[in-house]
Protein backbone atom coordinates (compact mmCIF):
# COMPACT_ATOMS: atom_id res chain seq x y z
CA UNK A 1 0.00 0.00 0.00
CA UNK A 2 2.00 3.45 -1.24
CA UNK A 3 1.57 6.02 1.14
CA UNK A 4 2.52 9.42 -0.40
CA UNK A 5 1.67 11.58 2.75
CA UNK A 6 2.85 10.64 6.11
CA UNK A 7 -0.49 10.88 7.86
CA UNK A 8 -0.09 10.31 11.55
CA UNK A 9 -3.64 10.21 12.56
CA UNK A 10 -7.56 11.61 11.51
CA UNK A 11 -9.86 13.02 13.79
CA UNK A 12 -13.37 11.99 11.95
CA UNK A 13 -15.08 15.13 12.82
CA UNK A 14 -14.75 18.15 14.46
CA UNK A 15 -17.24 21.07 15.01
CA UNK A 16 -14.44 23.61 16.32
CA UNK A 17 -11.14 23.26 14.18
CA UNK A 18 -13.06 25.05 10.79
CA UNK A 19 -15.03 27.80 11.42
CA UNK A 20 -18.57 27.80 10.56
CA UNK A 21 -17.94 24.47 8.96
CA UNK A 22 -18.10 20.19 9.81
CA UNK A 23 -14.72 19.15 9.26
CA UNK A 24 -12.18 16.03 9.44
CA UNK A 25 -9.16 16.98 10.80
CA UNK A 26 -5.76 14.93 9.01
CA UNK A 27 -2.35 15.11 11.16
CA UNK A 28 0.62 14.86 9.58
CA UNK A 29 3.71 13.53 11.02
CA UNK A 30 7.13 15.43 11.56
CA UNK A 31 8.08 18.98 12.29
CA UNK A 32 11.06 21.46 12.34
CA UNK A 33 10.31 23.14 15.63
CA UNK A 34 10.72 21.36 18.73
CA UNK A 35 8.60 22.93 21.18
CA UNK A 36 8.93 21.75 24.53
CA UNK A 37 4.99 22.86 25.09
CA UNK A 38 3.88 21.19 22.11
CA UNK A 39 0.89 18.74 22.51
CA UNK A 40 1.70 16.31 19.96
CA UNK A 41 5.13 14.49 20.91
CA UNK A 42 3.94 11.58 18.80
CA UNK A 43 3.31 13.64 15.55
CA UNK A 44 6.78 15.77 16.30
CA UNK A 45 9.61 13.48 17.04
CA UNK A 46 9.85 9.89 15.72
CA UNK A 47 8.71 6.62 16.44
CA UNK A 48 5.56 8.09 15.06
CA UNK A 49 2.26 6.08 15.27
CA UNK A 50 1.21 3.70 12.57
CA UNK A 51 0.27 5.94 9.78
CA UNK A 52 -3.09 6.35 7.80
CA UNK A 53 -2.33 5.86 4.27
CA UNK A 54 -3.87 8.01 1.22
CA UNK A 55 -6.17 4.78 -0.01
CA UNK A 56 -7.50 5.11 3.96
CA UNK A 57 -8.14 8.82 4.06
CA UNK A 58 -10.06 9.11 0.76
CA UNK A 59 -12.23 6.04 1.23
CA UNK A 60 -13.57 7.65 4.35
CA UNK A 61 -14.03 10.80 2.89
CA UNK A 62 -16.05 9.66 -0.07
CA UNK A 63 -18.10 7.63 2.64
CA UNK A 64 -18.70 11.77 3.93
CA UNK A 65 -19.90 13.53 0.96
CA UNK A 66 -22.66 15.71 1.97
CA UNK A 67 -22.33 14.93 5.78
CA UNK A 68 -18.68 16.88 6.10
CA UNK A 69 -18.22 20.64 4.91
CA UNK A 70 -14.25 20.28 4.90
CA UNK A 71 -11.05 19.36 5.56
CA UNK A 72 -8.26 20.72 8.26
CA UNK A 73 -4.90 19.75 7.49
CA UNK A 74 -2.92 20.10 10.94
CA UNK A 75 0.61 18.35 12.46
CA UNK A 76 2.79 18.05 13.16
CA UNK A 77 3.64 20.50 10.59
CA UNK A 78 2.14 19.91 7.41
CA UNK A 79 3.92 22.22 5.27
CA UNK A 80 7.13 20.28 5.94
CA UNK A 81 5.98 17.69 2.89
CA UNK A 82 6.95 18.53 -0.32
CA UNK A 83 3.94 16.85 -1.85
CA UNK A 84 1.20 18.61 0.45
CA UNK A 85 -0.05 21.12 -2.85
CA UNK A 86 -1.16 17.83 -4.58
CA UNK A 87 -2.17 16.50 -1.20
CA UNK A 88 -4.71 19.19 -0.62
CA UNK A 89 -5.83 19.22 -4.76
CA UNK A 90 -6.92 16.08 -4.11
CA UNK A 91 -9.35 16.50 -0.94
CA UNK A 92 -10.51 20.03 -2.32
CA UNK A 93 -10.89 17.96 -5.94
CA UNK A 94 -13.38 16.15 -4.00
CA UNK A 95 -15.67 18.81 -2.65
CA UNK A 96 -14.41 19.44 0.48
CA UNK A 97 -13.05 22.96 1.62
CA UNK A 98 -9.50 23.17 3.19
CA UNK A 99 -8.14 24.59 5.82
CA UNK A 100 -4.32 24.77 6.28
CA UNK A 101 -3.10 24.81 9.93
CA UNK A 102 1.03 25.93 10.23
CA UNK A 103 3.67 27.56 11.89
CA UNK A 104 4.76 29.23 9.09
CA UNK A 105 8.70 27.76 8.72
CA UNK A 106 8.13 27.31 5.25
CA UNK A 107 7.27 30.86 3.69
CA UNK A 108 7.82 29.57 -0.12
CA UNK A 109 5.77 26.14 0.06
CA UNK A 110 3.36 28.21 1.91
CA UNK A 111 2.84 31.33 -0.75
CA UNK A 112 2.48 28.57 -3.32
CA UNK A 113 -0.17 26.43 -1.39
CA UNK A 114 -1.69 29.52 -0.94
CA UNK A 115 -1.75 31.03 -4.39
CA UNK A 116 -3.20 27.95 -5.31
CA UNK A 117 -6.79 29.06 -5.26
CA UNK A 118 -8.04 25.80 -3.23
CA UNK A 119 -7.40 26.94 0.50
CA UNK A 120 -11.10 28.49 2.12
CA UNK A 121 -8.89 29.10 5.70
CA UNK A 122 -5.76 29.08 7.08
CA UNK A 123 -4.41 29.31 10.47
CA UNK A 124 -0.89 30.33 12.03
CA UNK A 125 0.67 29.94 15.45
CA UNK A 126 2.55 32.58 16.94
CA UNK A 127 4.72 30.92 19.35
CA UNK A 128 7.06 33.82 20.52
CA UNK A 129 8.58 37.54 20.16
CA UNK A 130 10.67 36.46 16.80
CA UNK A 131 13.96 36.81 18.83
CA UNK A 132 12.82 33.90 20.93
CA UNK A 133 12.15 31.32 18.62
CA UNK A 134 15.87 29.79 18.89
CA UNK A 135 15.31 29.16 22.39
CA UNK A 136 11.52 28.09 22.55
CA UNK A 137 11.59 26.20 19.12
CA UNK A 138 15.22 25.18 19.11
CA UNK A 139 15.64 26.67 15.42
CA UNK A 140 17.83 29.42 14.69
CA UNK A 141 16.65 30.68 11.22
CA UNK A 142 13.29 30.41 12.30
CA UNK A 143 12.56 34.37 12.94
CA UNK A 144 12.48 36.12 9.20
CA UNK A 145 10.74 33.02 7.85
CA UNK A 146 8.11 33.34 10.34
CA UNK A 147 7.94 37.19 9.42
CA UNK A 148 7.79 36.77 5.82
CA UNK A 149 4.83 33.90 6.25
CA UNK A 150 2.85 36.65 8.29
CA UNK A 151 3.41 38.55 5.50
CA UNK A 152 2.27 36.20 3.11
CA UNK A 153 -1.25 35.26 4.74
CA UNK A 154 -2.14 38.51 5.18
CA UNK A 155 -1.66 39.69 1.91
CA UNK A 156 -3.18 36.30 0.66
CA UNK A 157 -6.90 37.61 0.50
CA UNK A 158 -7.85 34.15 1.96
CA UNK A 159 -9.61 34.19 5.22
CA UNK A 160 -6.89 33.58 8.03
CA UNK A 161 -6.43 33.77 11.66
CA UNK A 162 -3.11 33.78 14.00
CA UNK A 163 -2.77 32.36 17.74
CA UNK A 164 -0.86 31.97 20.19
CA UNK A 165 -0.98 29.52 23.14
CA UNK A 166 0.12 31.41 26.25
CA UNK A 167 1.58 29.79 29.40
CA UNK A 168 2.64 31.28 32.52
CA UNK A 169 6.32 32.10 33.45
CA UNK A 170 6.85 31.41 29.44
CA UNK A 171 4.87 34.71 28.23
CA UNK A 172 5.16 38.10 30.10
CA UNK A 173 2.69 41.08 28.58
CA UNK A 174 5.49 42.13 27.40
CA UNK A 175 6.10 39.16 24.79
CA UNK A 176 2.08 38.80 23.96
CA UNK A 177 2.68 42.82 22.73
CA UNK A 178 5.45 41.78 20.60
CA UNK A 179 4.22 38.81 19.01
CA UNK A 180 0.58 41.68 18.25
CA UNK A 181 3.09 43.71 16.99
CA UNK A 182 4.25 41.44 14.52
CA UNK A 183 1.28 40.56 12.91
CA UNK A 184 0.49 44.49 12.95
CA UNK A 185 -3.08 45.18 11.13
CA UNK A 186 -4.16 41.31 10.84
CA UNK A 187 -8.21 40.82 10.85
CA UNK A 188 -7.96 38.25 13.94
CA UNK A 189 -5.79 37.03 16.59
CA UNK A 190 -6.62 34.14 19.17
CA UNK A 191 -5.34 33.87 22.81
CA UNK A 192 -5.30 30.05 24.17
CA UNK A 193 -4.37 28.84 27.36
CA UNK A 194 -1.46 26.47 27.89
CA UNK A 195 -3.04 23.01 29.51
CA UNK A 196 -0.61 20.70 30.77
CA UNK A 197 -1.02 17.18 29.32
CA UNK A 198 0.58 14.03 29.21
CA UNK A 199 1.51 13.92 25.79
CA UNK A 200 3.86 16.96 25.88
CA UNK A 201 6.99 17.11 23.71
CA UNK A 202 8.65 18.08 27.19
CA UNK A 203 7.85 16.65 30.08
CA UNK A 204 9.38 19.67 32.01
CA UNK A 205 6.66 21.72 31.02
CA UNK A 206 3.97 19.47 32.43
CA UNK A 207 4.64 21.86 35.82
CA UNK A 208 3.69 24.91 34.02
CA UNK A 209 0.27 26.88 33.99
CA UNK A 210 -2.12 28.22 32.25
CA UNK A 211 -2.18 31.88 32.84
CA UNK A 212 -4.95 34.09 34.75
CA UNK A 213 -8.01 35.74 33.65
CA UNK A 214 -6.89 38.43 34.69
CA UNK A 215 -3.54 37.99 32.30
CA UNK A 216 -5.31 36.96 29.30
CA UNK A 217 -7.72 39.89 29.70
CA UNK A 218 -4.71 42.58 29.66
CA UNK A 219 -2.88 40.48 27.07
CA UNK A 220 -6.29 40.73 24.65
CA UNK A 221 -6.41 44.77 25.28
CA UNK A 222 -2.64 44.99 24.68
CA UNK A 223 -3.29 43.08 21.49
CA UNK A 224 -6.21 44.90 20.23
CA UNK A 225 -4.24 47.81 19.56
CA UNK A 226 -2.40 46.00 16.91
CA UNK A 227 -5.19 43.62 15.18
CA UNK A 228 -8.64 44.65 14.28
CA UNK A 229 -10.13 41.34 16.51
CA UNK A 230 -8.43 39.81 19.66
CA UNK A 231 -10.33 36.89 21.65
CA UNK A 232 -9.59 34.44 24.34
CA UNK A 233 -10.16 30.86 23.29
């Protein structure tokens, strides 16, 4: 059985991930950054899980025509696969509209996908200031490709969002004002609080917290001066 994508796992529906739509959400397997807060160890850092191959995926979506609205394509990080564009042609050749979830290391595959005319959403995680990417993600060029994929969706004319999951100790006000700053005039930006789990990239960070009310409420009015929509998730 020829896998072409390294699927790591499908979620068979969500009501949450693609908004205002029913959607399947596809992991893929394998990323750059190495976030110690990540939640998915086993889509980030090998032995990954036993993979969903293509033949899988598409039977059960043809088994969902007229019962799903779309398609989120999450990781892991998806843009990491060379062969995502034809990935995605081939849901979005089948009726479904995609949604692209990144963290926006890969600025060229990314302006192509999204050029592409078949994305309907696509999401990006802030994870830091720019300057601290090295030391949260453990990737040193990591900064001006993450400024040039702002860029990129927010020319795009697609319907986008950016977030950022916050935890406490991790981000001051200071660093949620930065990260606003850097995506400077986008339509919407979406706080979420860090939630310790098991399945954490680094179990170190299992003794963090998620921050206040009170924190994420100044964090949202710091933010709103930079982006035309700022909510807490």
């Amino acid at each position: 059985m020829i896998i072409y994508m390294r699927i790591g796992g499908l979620q068979k529906l969500s009501l949450v991930d693609f908004p205002e739509r029913t959607a399947a959400v596809v992991f893929t397997t394998g990323c750059v950054f190495q976030c110690g807060f990540c939640y998915n160890k086993n889509l980030v850092r090998p032995p990954f899980a036993p993979r969903i191959s293509e033949e899988e995926l598409f039977a059960f979506l043809e088994n969902r025509r007229g019962k799903l609205d779309g398609v989120v394509i999450t990781g892991g990080e998806p843009t990491l696969h060379a062969d995502l564009l034809p990935f995605l042609r081939k849901i979005h050749a089948r009726g479904f509209a995609v949604k692209l979830d990144s963290n926006g290391y890969f600025p060229d595959r990314l302006r192509d996908i999204l050029s592409s005319g078949i994305i309907a959403y696509i999401a990006m995680d802030i994870k830091a200031p720019a300057a601290a990417y090295a030391e949260l993600a453990h990737v040193a060029d990591a900064a001006p490709r993450i400024t040039q994929s702002i860029e990129i969706i927010r020319i795009s004319g697609i319907p986008y969002e950016f977030r950022s999951t916050l935890i406490d100790g991790i981000h001051t006000l200071e660093w949620v004002e930065k990260m606003a700053r850097m995506i400077r005039g986008a339509r919407a930006y979406y706080l979420q609080s860090f939630q310790p789990t098991e399945t954490l990239l680094d179990p170190a960070y299992r003794e963090k917290t998620a921050p206040s009310s009170a924190f994420l409420e100044e964090a949202a009015a710091r933010c709103r001066k930079y982006v035309e929509k700022c909510e807490i998730r």
